[in-house]
PDB file of N, CA and C in Angstrom:
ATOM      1  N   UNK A   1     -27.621  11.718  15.329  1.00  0.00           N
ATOM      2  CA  UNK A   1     -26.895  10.503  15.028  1.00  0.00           C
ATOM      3  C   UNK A   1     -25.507  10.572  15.656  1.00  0.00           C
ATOM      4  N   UNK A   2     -25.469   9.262  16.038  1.00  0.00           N
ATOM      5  CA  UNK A   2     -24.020   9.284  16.522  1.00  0.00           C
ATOM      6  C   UNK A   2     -22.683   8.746  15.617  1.00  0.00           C
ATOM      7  N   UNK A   3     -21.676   9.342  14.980  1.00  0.00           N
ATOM      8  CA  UNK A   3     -20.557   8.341  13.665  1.00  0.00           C
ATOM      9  C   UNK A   3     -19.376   8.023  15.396  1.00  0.00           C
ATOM     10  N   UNK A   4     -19.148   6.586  14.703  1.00  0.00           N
ATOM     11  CA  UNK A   4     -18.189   6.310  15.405  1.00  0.00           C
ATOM     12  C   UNK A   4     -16.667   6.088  13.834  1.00  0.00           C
ATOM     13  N   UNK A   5     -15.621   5.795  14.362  1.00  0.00           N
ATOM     14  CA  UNK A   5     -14.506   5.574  13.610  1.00  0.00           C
ATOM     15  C   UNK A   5     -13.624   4.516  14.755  1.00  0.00           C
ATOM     16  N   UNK A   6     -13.787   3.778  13.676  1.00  0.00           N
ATOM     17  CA  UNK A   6     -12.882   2.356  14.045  1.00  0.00           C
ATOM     18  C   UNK A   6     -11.725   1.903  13.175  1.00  0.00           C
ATOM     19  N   UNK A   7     -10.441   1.535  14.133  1.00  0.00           N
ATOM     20  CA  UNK A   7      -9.568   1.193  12.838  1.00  0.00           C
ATOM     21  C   UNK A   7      -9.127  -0.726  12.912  1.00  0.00           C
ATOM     22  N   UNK A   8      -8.563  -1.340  12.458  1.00  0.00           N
ATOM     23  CA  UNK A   8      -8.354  -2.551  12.447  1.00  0.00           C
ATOM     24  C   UNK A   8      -7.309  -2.941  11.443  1.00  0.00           C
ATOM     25  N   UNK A   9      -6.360  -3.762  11.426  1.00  0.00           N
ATOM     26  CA  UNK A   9      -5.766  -4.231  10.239  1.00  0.00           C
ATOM     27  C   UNK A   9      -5.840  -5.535  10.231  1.00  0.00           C
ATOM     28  N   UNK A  10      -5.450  -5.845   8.741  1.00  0.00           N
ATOM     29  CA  UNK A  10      -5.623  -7.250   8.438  1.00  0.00           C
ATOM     30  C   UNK A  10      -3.931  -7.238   8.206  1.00  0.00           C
ATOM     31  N   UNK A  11      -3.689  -9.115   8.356  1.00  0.00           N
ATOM     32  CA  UNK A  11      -2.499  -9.482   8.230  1.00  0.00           C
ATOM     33  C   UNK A  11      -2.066  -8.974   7.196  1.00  0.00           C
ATOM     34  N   UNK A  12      -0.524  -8.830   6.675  1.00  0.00           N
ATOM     35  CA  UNK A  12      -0.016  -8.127   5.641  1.00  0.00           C
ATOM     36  C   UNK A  12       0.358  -9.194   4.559  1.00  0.00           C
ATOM     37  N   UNK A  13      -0.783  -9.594   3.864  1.00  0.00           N
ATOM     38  CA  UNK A  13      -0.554 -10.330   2.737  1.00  0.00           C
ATOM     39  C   UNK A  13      -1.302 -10.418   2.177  1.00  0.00           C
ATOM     40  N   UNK A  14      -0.836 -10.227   0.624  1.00  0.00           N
ATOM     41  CA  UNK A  14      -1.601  -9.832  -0.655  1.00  0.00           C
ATOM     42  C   UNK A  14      -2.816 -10.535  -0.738  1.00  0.00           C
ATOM     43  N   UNK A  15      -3.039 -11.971  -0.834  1.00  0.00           N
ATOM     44  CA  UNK A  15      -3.830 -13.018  -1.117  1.00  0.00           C
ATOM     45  C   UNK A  15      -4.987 -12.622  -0.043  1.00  0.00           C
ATOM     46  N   UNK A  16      -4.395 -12.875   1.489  1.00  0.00           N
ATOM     47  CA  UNK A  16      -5.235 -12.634   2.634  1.00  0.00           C
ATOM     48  C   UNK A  16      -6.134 -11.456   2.419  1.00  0.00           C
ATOM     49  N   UNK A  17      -5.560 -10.156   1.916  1.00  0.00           N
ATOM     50  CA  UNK A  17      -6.540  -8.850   1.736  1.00  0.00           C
ATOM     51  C   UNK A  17      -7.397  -9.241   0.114  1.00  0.00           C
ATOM     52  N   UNK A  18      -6.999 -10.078  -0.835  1.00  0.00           N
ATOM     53  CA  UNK A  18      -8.025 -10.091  -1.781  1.00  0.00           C
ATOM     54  C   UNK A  18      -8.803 -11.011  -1.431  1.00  0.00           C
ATOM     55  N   UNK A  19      -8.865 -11.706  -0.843  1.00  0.00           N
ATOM     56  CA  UNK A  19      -9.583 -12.552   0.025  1.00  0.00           C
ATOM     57  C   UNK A  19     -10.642 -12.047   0.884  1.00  0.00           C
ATOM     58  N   UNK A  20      -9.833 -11.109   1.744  1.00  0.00           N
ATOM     59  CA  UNK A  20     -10.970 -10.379   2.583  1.00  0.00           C
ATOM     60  C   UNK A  20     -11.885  -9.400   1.802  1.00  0.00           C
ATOM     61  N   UNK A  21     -11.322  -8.253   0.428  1.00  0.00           N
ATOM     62  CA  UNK A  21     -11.923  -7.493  -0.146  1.00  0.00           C
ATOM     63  C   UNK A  21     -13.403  -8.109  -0.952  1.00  0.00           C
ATOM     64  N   UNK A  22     -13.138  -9.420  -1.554  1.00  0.00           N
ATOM     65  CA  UNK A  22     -14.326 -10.256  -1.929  1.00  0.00           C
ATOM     66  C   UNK A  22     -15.124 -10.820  -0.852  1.00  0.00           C
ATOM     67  N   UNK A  23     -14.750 -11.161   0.094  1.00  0.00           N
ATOM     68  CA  UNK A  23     -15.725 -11.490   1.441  1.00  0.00           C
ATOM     69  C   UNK A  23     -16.818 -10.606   1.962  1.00  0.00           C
ATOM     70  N   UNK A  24     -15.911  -9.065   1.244  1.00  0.00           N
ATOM     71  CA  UNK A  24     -17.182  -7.760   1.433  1.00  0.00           C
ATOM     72  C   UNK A  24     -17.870  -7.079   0.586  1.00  0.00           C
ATOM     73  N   UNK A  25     -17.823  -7.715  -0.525  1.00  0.00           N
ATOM     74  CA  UNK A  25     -18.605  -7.443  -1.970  1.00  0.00           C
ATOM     75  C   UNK A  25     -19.948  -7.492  -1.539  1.00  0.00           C
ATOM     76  N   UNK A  26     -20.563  -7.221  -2.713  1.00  0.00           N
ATOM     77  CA  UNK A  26     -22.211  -6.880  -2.660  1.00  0.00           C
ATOM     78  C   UNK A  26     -23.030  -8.040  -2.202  1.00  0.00           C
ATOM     79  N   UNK A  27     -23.565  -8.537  -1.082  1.00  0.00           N
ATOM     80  CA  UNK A  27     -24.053  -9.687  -1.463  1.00  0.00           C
ATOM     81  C   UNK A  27     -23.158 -11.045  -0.700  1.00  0.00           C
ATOM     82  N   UNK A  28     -22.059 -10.890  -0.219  1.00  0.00           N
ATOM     83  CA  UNK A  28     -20.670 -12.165   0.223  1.00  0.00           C
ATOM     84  C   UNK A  28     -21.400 -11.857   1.401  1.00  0.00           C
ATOM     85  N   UNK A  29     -21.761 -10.677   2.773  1.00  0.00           N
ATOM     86  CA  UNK A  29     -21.717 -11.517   3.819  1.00  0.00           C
ATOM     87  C   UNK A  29     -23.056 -11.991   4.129  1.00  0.00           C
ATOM     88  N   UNK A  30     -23.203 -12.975   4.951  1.00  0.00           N
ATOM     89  CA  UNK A  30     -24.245 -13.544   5.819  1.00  0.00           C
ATOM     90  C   UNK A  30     -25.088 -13.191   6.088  1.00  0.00           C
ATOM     91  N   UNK A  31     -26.631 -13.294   5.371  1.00  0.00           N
ATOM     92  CA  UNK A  31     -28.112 -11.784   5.893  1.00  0.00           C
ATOM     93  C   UNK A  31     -27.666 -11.763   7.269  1.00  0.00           C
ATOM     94  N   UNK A  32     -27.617 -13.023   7.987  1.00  0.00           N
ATOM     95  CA  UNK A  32     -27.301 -12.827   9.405  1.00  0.00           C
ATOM     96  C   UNK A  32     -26.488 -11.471  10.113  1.00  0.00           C
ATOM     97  N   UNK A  33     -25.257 -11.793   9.503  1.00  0.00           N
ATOM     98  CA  UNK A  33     -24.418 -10.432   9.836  1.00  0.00           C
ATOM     99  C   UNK A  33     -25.084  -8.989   9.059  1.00  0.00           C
ATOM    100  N   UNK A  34     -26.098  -9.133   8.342  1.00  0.00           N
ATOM    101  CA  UNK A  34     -26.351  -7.696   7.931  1.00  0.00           C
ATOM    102  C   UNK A  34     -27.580  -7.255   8.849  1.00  0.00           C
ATOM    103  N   UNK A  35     -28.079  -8.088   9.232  1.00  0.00           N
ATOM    104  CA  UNK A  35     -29.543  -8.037  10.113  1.00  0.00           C
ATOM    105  C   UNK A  35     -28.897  -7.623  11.479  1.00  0.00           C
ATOM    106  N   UNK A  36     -27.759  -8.481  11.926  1.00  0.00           N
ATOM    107  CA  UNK A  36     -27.196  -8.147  13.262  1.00  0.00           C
ATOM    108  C   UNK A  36     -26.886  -7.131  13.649  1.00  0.00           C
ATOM    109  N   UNK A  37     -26.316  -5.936  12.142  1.00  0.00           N
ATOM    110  CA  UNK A  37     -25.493  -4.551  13.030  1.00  0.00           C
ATOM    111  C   UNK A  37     -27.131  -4.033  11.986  1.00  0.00           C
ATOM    112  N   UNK A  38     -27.711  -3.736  11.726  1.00  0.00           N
ATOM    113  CA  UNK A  38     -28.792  -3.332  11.773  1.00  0.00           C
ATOM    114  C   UNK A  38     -29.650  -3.328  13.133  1.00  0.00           C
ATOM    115  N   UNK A  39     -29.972  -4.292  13.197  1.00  0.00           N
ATOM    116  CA  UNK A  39     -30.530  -5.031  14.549  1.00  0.00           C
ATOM    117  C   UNK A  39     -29.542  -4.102  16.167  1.00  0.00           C
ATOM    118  N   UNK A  40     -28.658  -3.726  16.022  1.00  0.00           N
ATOM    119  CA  UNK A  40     -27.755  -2.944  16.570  1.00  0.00           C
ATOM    120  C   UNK A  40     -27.966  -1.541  16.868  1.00  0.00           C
ATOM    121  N   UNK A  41     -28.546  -1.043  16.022  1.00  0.00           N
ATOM    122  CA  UNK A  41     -28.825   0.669  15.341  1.00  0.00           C
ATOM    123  C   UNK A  41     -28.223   0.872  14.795  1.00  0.00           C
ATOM    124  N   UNK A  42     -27.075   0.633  14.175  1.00  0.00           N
ATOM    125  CA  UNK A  42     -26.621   1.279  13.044  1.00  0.00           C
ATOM    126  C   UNK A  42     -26.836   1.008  12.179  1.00  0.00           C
ATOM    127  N   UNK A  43     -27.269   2.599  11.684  1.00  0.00           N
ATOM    128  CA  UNK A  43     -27.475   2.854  10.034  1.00  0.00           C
ATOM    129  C   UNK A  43     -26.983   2.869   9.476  1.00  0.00           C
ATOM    130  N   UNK A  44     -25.607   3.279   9.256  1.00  0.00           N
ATOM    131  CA  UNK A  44     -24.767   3.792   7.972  1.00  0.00           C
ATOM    132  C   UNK A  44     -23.739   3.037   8.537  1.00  0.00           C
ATOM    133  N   UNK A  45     -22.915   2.166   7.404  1.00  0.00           N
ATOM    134  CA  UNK A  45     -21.280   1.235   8.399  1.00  0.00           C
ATOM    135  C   UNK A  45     -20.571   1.520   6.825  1.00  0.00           C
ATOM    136  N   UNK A  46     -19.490   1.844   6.709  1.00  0.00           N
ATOM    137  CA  UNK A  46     -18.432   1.978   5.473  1.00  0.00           C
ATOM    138  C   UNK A  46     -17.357   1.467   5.903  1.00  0.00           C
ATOM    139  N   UNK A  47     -16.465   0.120   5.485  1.00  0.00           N
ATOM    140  CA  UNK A  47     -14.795   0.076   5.807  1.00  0.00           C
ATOM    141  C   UNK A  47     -14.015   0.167   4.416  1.00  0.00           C
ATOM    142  N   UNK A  48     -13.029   1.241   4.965  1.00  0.00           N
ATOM    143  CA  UNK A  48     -11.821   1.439   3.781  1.00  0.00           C
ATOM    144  C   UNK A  48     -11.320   1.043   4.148  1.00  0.00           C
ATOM    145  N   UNK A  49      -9.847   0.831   3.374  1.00  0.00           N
ATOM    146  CA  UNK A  49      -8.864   0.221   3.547  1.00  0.00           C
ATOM    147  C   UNK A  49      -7.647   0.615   2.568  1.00  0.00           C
ATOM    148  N   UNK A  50      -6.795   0.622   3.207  1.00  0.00           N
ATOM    149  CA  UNK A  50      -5.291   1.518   2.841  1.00  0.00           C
ATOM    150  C   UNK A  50      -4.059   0.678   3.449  1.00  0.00           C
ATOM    151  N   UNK A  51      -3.560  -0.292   2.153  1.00  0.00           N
ATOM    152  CA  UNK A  51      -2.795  -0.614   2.162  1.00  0.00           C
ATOM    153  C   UNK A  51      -2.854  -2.152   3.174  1.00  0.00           C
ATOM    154  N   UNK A  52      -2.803  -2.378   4.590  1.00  0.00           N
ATOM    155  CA  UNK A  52      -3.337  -2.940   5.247  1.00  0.00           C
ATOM    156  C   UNK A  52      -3.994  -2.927   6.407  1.00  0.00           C
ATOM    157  N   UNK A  53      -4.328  -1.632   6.844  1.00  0.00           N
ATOM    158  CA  UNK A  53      -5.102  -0.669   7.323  1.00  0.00           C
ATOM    159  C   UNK A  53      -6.719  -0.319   7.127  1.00  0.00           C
ATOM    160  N   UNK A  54      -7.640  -0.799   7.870  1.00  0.00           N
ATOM    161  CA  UNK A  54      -9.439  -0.716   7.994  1.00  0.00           C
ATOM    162  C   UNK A  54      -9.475   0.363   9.051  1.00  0.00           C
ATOM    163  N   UNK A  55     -10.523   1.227   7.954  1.00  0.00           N
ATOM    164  CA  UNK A  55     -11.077   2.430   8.947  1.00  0.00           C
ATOM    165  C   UNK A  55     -12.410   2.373   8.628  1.00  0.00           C
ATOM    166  N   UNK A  56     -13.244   1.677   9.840  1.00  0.00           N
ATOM    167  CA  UNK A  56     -14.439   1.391   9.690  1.00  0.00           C
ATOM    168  C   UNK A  56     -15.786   2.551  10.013  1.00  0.00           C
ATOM    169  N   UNK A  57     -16.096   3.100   9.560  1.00  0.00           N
ATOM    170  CA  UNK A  57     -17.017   4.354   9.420  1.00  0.00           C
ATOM    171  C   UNK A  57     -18.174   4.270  10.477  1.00  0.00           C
ATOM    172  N   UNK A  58     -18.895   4.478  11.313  1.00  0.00           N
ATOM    173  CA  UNK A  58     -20.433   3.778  11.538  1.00  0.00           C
ATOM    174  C   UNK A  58     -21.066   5.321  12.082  1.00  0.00           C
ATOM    175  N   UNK A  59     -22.373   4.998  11.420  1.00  0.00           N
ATOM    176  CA  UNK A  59     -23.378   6.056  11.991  1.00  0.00           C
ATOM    177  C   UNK A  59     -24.342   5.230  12.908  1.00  0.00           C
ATOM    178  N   UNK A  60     -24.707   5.841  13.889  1.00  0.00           N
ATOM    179  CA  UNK A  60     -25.912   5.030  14.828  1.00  0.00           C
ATOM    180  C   UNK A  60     -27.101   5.641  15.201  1.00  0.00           C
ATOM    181  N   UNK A  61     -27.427   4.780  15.459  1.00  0.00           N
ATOM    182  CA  UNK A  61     -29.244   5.566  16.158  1.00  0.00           C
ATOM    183  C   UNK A  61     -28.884   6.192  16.994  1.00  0.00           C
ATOM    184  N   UNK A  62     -29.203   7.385  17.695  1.00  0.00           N
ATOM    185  CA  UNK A  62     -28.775   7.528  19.628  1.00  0.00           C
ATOM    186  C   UNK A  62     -29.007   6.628  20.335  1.00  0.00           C
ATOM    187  N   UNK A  63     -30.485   5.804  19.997  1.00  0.00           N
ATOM    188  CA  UNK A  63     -30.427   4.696  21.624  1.00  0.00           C
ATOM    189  C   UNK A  63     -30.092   3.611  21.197  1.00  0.00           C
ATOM    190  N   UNK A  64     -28.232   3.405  20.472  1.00  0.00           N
ATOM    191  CA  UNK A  64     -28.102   2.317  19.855  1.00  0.00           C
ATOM    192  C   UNK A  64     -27.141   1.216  21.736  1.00  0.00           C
ATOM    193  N   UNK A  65     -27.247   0.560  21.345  1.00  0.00           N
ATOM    194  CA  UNK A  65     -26.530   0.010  22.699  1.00  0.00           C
ATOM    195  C   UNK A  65     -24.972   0.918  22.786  1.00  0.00           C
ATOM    196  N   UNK A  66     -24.220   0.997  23.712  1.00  0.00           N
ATOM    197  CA  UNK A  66     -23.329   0.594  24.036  1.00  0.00           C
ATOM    198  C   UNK A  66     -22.001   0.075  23.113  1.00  0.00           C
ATOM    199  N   UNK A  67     -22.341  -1.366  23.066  1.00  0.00           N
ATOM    200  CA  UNK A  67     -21.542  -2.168  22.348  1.00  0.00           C
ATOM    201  C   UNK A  67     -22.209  -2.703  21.249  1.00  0.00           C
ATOM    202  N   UNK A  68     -22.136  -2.650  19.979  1.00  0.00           N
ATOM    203  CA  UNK A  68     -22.453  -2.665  18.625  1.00  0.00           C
ATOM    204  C   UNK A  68     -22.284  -3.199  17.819  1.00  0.00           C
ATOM    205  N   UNK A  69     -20.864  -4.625  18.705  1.00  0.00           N
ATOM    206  CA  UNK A  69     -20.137  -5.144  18.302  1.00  0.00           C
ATOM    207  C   UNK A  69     -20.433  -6.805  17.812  1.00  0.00           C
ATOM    208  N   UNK A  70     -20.803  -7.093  16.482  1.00  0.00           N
ATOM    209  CA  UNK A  70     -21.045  -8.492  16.588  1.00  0.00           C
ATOM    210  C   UNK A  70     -20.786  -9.595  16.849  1.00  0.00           C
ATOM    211  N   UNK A  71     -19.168  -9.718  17.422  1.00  0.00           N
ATOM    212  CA  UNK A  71     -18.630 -10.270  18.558  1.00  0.00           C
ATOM    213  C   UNK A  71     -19.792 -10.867  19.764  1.00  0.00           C
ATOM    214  N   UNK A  72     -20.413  -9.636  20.167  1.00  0.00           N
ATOM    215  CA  UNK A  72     -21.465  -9.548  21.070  1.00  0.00           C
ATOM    216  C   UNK A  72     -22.561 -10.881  20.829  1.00  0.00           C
ATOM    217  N   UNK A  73     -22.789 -11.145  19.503  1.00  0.00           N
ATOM    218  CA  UNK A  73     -23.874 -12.217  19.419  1.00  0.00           C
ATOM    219  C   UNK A  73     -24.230 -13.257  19.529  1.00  0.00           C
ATOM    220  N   UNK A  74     -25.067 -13.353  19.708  1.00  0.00           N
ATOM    221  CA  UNK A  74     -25.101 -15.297  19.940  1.00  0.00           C
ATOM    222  C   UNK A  74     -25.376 -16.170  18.691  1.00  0.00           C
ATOM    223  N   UNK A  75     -25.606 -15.659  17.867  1.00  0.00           N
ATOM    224  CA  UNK A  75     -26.194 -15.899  16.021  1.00  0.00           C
ATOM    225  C   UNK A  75     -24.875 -17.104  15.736  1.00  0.00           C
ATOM    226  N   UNK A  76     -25.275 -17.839  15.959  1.00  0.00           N
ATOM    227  CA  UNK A  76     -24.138 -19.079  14.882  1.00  0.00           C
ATOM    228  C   UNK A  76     -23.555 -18.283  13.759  1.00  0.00           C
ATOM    229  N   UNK A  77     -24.421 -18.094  13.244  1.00  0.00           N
ATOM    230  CA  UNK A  77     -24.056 -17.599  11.874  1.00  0.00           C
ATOM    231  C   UNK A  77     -22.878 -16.570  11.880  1.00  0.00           C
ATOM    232  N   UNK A  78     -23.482 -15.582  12.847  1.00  0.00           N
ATOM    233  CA  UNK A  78     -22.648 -14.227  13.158  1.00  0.00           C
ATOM    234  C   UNK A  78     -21.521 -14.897  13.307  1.00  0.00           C
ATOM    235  N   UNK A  79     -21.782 -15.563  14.651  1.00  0.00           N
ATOM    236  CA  UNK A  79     -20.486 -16.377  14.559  1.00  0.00           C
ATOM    237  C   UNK A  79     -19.356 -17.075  14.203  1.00  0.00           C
ATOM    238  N   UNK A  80     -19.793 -17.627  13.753  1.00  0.00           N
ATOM    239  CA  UNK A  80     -19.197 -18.069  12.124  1.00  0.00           C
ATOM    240  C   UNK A  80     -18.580 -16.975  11.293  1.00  0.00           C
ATOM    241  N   UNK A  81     -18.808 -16.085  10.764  1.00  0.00           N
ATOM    242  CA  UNK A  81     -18.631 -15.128  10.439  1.00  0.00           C
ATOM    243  C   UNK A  81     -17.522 -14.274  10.871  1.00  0.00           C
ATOM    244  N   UNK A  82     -17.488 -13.808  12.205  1.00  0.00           N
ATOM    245  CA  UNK A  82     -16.421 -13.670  13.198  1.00  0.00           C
ATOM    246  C   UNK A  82     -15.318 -14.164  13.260  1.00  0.00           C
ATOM    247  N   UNK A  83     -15.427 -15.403  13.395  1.00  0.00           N
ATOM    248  CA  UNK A  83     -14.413 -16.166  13.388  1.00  0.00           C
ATOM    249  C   UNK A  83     -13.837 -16.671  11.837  1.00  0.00           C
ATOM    250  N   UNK A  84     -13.930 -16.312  10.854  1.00  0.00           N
ATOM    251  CA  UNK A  84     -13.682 -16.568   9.398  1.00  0.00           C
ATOM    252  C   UNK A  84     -12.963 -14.943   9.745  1.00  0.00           C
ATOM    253  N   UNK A  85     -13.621 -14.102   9.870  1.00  0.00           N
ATOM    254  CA  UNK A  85     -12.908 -12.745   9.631  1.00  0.00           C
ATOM    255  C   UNK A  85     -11.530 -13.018  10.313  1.00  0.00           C
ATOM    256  N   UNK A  86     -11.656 -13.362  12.019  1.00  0.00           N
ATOM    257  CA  UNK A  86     -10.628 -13.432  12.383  1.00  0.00           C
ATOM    258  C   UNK A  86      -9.452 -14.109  11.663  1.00  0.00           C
ATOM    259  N   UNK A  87      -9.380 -14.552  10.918  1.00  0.00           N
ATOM    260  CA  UNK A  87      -8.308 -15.446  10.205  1.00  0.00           C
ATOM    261  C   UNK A  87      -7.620 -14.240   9.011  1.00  0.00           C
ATOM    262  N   UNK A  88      -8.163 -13.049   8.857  1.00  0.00           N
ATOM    263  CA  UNK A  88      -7.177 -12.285   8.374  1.00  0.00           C
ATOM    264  C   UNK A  88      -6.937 -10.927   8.580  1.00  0.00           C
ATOM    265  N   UNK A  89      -7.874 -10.547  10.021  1.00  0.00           N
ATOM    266  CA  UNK A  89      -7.696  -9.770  10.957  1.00  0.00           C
ATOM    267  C   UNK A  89      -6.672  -9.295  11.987  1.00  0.00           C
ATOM    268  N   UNK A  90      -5.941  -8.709  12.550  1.00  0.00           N
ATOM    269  CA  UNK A  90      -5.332  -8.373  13.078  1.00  0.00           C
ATOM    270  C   UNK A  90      -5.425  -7.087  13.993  1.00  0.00           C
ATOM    271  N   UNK A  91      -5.034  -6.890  15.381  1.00  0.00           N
ATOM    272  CA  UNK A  91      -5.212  -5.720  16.123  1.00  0.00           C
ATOM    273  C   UNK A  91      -4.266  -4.824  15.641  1.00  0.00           C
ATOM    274  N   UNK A  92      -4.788  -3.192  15.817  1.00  0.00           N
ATOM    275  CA  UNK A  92      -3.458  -2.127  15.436  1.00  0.00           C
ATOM    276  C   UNK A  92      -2.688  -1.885  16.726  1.00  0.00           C
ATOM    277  N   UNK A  93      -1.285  -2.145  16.540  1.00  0.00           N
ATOM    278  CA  UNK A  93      -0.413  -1.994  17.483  1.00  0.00           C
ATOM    279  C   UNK A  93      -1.019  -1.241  18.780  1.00  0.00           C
ATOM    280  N   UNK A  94      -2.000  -0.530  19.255  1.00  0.00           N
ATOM    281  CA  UNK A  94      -2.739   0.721  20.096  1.00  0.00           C
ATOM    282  C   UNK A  94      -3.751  -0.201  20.602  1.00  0.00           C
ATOM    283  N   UNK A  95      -4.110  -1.127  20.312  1.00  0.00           N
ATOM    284  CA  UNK A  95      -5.081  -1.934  20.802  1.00  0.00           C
ATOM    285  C   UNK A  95      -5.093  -2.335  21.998  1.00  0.00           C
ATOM    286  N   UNK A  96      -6.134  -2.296  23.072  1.00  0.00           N
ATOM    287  CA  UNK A  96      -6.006  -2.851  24.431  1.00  0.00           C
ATOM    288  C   UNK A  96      -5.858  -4.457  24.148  1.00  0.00           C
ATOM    289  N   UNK A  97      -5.765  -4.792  25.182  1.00  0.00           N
ATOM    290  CA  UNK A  97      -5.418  -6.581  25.401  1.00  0.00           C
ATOM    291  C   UNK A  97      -7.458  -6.614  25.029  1.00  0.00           C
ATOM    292  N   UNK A  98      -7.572  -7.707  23.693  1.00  0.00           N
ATOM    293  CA  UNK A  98      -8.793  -8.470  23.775  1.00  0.00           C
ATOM    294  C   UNK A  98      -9.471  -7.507  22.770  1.00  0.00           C
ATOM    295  N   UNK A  99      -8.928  -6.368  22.475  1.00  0.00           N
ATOM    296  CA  UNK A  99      -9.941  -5.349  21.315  1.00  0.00           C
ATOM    297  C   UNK A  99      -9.866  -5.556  20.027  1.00  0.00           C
ATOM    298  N   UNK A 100     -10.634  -5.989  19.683  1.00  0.00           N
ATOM    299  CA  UNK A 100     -10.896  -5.982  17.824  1.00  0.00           C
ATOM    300  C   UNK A 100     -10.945  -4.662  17.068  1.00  0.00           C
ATOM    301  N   UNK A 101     -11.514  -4.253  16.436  1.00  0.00           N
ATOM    302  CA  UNK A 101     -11.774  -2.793  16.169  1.00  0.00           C
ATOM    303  C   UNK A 101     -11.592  -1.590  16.937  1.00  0.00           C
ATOM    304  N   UNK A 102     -10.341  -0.816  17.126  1.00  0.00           N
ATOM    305  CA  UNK A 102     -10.343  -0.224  18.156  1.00  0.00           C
ATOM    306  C   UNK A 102     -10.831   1.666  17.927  1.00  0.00           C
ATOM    307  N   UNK A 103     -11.458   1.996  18.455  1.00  0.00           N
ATOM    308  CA  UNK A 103     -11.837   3.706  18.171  1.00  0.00           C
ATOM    309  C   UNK A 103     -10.263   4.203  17.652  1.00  0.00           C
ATOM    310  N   UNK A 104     -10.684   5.387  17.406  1.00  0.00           N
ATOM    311  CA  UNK A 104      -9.751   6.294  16.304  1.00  0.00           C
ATOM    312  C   UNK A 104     -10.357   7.647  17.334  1.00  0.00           C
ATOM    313  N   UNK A 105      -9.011   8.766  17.846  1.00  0.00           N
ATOM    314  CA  UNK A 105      -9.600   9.640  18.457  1.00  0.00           C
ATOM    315  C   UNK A 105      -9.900  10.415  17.492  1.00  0.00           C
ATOM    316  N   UNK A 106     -11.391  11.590  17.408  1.00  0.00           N
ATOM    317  CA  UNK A 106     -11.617  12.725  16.483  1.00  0.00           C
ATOM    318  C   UNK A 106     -10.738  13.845  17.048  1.00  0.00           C
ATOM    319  N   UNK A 107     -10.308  14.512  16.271  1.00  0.00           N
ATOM    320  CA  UNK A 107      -9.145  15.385  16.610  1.00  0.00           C
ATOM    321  C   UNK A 107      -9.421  17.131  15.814  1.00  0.00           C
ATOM    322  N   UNK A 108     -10.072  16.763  14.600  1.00  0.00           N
ATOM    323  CA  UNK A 108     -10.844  18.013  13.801  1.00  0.00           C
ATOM    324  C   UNK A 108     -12.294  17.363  13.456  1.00  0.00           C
ATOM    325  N   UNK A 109     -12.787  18.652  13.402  1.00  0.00           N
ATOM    326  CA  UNK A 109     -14.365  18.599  12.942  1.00  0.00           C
ATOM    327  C   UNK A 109     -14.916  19.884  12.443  1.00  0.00           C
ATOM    328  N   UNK A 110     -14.448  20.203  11.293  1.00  0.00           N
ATOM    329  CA  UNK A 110     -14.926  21.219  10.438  1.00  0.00           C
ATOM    330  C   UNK A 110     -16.234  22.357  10.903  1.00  0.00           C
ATOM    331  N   UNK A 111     -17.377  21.526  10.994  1.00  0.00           N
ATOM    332  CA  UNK A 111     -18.123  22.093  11.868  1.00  0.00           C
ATOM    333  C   UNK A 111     -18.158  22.997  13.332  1.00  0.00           C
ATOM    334  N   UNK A 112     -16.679  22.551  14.031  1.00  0.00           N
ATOM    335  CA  UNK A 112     -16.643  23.347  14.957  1.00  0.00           C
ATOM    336  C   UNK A 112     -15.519  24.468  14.729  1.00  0.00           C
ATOM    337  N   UNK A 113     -15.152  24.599  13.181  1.00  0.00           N
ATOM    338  CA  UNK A 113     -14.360  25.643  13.044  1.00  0.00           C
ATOM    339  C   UNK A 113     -15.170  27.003  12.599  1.00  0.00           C
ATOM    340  N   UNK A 114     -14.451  28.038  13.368  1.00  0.00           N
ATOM    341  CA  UNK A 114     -15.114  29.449  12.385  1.00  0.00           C
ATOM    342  C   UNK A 114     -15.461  29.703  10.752  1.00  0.00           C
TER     343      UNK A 114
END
């Protein structure tokens, strides 16, 4: 399996993040969007969040594409979806021009210690 780590922030306001935290409750998003990063290969997806700070977790198949990204889709729905997120989303200062979720470098990995 492959884990990726993604970080992202949302705008810095109270309302906007309880807003977004219920949008990701059990059940709030779109089968669409759950079928899509399934439909993707990834198995395992977790986002925390600290303060106004998303560190999005993902495990993948190996022959998952490339790009994983539901951005990527053509799904109305997804779409939709996307673009609702975007409204309290924000890039982390490190972000290339046009990146949503941007990687996080791994720096330790327990496993490769003695």
């Amino acid at each position: 399996m492959t884990r990726r780590c993604l970080m992202l922030d949302l705008k810095n306001d109270p309302e906007l993040i309880s807003q977004y935290r219920d949008w990701h409750k059990p059940g709030r998003p779109p089968l669409a969007v759950i079928a899509d990063i399934r439909k993707a290969g990834i198995l395992e997806l977790e986002i925390y969040l600290l303060g106004d700070r998303l560190v999005m977790v993902m495990e993948l198949d190996p022959a998952s594409p490339a790009d994983t990204s539901s951005a990527a889709s053509l799904d109305p729905e997804v779409q939709a979806w996307e673009r609702l997120m975007d409204t309290f989303q924000q890039p982390v200062p490190w972000a290339r021009p046009g990146e949503k979720w941007t990687p996080a470098e791994k720096i330790f990995d327990l496993a490769e210690q003695p």
